[in-house]
PDB file of N, CA and C in Angstrom:
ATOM      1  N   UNK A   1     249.605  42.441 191.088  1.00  0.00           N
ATOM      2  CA  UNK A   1     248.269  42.986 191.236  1.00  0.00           C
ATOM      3  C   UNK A   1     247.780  42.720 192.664  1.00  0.00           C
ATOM      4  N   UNK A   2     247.126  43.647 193.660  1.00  0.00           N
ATOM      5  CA  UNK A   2     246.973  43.617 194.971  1.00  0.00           C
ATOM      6  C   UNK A   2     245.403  43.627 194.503  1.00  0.00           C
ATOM      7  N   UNK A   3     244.940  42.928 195.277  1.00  0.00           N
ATOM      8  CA  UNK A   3     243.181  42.817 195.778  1.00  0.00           C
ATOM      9  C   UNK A   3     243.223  43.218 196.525  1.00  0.00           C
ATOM     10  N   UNK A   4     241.976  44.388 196.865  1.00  0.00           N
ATOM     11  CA  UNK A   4     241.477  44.609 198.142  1.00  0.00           C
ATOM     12  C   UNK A   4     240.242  44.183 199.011  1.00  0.00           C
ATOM     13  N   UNK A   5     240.458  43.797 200.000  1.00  0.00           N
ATOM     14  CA  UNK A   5     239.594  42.906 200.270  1.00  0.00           C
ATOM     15  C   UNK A   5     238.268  43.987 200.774  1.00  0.00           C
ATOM     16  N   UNK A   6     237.028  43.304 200.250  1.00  0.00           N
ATOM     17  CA  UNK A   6     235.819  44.068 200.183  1.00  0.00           C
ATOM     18  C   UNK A   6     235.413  44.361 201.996  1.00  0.00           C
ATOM     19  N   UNK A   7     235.226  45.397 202.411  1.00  0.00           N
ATOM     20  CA  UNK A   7     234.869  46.153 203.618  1.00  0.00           C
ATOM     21  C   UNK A   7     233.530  45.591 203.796  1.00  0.00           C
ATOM     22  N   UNK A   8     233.123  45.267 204.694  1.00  0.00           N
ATOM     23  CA  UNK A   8     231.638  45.041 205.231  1.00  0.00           C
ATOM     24  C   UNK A   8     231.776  45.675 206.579  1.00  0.00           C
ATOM     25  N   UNK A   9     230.551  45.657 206.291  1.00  0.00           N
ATOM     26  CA  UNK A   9     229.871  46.969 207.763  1.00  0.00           C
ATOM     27  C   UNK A   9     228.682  46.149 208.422  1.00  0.00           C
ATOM     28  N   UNK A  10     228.444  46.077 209.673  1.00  0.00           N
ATOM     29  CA  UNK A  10     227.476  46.028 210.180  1.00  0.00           C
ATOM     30  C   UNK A  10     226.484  46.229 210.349  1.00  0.00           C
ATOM     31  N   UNK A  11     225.461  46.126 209.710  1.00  0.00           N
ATOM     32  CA  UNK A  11     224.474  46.728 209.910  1.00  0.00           C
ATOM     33  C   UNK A  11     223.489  46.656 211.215  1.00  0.00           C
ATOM     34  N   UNK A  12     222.274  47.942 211.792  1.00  0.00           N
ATOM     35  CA  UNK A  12     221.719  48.164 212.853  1.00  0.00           C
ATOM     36  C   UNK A  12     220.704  48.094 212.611  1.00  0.00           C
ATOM     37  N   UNK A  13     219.670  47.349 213.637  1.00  0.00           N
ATOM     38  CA  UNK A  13     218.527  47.245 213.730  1.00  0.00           C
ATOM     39  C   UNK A  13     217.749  47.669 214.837  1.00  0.00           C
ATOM     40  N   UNK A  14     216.527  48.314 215.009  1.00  0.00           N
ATOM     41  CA  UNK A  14     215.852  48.758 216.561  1.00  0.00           C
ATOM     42  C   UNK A  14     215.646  47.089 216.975  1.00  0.00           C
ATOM     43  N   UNK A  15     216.291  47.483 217.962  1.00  0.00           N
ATOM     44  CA  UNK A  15     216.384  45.903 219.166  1.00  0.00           C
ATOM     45  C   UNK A  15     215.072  45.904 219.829  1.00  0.00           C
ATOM     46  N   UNK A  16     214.593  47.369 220.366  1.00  0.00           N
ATOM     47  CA  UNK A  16     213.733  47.837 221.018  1.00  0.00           C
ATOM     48  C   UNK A  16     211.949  47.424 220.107  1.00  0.00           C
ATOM     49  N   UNK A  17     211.885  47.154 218.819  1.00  0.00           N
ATOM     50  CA  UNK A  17     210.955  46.830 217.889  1.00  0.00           C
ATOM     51  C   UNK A  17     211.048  45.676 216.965  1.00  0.00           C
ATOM     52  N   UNK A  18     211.947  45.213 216.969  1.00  0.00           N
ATOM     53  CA  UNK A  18     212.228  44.384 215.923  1.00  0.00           C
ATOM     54  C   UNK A  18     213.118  43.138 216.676  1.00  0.00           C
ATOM     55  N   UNK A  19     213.178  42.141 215.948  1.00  0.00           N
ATOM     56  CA  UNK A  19     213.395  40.636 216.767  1.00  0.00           C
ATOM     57  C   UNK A  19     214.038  39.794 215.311  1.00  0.00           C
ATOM     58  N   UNK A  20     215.417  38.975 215.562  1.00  0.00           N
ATOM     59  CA  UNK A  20     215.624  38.372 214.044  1.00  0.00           C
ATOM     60  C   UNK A  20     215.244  37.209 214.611  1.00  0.00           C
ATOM     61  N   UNK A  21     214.456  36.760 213.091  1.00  0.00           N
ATOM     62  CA  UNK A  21     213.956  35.269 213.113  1.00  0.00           C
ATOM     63  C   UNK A  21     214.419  34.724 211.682  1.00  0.00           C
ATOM     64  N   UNK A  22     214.120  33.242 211.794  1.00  0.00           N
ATOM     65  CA  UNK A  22     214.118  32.775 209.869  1.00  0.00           C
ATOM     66  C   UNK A  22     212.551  32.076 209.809  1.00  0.00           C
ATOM     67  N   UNK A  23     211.867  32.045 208.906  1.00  0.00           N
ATOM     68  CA  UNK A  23     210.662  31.640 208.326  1.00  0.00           C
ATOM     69  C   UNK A  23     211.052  30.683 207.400  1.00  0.00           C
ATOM     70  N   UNK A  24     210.370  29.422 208.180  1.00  0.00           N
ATOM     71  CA  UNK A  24     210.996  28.123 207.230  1.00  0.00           C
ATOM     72  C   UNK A  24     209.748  27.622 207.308  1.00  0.00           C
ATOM     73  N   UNK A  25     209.178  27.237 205.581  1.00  0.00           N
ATOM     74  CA  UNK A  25     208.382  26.450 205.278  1.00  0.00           C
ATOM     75  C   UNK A  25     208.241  24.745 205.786  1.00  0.00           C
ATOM     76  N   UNK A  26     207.653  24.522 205.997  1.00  0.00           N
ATOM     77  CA  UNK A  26     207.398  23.385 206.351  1.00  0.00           C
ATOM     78  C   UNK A  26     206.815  22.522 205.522  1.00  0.00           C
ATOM     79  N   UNK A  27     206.301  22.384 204.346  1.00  0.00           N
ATOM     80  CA  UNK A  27     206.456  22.026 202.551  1.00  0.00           C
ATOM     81  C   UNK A  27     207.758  21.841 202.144  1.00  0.00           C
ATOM     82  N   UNK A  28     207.884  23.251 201.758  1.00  0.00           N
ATOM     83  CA  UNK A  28     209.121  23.114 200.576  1.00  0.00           C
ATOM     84  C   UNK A  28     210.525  23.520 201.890  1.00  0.00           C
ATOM     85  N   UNK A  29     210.425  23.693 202.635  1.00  0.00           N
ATOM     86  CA  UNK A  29     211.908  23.722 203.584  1.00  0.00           C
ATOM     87  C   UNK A  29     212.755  25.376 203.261  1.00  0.00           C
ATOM     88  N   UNK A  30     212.126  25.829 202.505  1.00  0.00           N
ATOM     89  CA  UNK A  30     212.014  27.553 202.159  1.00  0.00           C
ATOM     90  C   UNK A  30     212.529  27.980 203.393  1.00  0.00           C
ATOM     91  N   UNK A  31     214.095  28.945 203.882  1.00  0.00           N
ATOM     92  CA  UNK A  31     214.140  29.558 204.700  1.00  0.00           C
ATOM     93  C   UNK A  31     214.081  30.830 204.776  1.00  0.00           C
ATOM     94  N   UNK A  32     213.600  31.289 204.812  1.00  0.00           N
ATOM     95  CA  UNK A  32     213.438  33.361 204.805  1.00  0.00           C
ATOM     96  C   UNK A  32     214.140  33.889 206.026  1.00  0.00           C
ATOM     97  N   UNK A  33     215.330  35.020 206.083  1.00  0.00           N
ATOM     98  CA  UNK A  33     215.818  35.561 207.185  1.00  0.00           C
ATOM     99  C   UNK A  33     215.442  36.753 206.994  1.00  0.00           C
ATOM    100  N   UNK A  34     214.650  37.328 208.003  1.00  0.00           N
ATOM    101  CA  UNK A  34     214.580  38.897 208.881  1.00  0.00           C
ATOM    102  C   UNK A  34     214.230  39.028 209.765  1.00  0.00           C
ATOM    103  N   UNK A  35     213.657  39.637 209.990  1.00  0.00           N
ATOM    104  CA  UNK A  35     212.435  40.612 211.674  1.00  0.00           C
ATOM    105  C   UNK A  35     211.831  40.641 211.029  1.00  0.00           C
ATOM    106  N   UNK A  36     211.002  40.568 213.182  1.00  0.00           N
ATOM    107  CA  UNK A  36     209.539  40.708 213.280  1.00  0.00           C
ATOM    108  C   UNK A  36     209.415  41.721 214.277  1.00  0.00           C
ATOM    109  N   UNK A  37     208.404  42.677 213.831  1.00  0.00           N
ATOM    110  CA  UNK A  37     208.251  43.253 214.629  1.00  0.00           C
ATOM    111  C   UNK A  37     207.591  42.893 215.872  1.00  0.00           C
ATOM    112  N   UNK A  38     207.283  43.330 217.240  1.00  0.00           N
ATOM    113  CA  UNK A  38     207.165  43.007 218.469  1.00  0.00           C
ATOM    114  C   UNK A  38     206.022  43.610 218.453  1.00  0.00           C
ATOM    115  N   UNK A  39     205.684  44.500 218.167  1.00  0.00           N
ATOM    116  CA  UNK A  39     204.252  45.015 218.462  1.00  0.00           C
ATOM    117  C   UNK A  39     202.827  43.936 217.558  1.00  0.00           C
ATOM    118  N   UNK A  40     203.184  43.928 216.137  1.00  0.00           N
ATOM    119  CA  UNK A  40     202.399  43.577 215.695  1.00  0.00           C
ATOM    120  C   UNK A  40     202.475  42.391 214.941  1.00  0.00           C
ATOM    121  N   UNK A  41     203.773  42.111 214.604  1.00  0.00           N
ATOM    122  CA  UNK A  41     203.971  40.610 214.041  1.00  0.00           C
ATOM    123  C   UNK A  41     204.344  40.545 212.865  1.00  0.00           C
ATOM    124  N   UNK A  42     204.550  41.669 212.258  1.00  0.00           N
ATOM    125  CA  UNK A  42     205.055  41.885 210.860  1.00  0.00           C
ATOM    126  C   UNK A  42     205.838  41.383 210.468  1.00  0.00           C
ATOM    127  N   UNK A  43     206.253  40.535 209.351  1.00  0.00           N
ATOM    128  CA  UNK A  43     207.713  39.761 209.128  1.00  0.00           C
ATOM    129  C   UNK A  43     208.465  40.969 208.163  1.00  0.00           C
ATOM    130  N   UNK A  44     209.251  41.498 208.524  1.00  0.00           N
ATOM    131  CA  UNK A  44     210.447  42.132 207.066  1.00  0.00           C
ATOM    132  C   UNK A  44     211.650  41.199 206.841  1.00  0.00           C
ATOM    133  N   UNK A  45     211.064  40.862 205.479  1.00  0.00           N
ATOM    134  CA  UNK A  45     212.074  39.618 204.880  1.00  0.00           C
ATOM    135  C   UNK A  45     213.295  40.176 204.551  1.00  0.00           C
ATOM    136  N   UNK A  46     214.336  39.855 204.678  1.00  0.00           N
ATOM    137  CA  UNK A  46     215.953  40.543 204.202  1.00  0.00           C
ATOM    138  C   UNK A  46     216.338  39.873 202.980  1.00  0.00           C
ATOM    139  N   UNK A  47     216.472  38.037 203.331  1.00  0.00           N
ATOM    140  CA  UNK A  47     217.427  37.637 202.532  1.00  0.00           C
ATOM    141  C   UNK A  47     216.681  36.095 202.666  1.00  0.00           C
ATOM    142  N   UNK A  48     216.796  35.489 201.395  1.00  0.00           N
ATOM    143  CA  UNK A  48     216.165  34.239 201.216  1.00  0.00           C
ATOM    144  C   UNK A  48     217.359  33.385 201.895  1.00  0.00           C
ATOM    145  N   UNK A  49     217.694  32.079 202.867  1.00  0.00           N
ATOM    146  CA  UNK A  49     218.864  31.433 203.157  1.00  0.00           C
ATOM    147  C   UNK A  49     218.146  30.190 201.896  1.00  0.00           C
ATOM    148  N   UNK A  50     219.557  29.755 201.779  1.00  0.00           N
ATOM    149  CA  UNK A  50     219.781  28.362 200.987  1.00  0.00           C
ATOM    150  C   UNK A  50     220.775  27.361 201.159  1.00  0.00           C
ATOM    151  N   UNK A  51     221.500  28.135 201.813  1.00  0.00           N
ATOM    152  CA  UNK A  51     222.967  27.419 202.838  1.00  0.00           C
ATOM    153  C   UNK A  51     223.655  28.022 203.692  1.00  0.00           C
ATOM    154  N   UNK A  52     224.583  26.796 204.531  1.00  0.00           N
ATOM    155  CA  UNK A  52     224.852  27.448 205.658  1.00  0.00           C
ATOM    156  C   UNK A  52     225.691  29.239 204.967  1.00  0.00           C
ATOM    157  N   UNK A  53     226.090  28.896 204.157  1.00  0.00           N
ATOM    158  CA  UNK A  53     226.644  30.360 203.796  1.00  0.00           C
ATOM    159  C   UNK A  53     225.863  31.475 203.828  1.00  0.00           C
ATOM    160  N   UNK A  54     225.307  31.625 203.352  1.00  0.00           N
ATOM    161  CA  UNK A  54     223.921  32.142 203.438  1.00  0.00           C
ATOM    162  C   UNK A  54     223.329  32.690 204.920  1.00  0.00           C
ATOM    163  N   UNK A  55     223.397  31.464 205.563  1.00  0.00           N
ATOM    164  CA  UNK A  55     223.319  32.126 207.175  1.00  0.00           C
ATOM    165  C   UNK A  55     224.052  32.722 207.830  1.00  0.00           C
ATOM    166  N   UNK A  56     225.565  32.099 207.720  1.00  0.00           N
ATOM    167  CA  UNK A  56     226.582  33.183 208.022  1.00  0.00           C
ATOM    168  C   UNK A  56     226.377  34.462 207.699  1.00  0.00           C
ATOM    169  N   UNK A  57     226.339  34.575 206.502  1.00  0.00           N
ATOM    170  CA  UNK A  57     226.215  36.038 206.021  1.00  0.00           C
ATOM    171  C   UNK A  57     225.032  37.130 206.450  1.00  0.00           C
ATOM    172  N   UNK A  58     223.895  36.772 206.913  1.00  0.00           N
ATOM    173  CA  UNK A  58     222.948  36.951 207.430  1.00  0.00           C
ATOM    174  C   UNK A  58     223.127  37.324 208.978  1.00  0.00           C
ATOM    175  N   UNK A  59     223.983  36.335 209.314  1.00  0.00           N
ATOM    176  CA  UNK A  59     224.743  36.508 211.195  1.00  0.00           C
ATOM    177  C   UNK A  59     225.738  37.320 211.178  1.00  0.00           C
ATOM    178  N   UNK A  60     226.171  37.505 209.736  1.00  0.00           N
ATOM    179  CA  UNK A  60     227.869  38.673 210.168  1.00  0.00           C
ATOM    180  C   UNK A  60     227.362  39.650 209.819  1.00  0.00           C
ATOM    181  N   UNK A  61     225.867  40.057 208.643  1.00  0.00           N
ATOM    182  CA  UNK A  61     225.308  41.462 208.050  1.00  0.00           C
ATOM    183  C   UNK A  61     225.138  42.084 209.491  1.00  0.00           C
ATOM    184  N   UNK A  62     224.169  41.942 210.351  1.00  0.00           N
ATOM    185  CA  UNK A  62     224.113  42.465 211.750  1.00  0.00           C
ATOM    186  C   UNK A  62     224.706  41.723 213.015  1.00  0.00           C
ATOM    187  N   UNK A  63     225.348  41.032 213.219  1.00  0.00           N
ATOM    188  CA  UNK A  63     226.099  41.086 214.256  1.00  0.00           C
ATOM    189  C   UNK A  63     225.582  40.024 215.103  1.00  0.00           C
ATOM    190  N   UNK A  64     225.007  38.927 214.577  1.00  0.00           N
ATOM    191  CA  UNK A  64     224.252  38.087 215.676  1.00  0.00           C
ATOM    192  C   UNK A  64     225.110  36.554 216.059  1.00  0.00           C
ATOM    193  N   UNK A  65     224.359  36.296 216.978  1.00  0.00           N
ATOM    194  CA  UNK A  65     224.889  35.147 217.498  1.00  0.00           C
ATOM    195  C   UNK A  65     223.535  34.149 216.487  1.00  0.00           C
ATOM    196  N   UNK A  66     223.800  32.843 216.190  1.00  0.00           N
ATOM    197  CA  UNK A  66     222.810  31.805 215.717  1.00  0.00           C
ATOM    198  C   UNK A  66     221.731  31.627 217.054  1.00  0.00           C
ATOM    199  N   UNK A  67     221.916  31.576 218.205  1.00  0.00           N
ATOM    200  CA  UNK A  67     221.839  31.090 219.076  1.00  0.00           C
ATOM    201  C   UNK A  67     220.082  32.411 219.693  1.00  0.00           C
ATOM    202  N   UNK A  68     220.499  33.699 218.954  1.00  0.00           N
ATOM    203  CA  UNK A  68     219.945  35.018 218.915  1.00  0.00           C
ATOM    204  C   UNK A  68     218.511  34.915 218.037  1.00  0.00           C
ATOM    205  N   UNK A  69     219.181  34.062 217.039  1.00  0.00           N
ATOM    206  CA  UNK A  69     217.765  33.772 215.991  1.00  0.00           C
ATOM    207  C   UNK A  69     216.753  32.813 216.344  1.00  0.00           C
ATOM    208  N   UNK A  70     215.509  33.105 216.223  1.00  0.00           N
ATOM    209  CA  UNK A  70     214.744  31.773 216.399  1.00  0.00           C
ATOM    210  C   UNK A  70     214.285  31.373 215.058  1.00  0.00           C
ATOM    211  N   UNK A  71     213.964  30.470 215.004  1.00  0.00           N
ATOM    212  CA  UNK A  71     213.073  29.680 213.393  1.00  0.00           C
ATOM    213  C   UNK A  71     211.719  29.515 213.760  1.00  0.00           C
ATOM    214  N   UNK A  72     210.903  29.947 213.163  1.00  0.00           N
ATOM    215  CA  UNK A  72     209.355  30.025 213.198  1.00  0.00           C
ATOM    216  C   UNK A  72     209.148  28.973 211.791  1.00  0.00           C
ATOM    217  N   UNK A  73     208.207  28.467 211.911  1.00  0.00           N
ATOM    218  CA  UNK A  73     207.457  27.445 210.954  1.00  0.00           C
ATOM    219  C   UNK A  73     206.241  27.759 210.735  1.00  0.00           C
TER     220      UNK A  73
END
């Protein structure tokens, strides 16, 4: 029996409007990963993190470096 290994794609974001951050509570330690927009400050939440896995996956969905993200509190 051959597995095939599941395809992931990259996904794209306007660079030009949008900015990735994570939103981490400062209470409960809650990390939230998405963008913000640049004009007005809007957060669009993607994906709740809970471990480093979690972040990886978040850094390989679009293509980022860790280093790319900032953490807001």
């Amino acid at each position: 029996m051959m597995l095939k290994k599941k395809r992931t794609e990259v996904k794209t974001y306007n660079h030009e409007e949008l900015y990735p951050i994570i939103r981490s509570s400062i209470c409960t330690g809650e990390k939230v990963a998405g963008f913000k927009r640049r004009d007005n400050g809007k957060f669009e939440e993607i994906m709740l993190i809970q471990n480093e896995r979690d972040m990886a996956e978040f850094l390989r969905m679009y293509g980022l470096d860790k280093a790319d993200v900032k953490v807001e509190y």
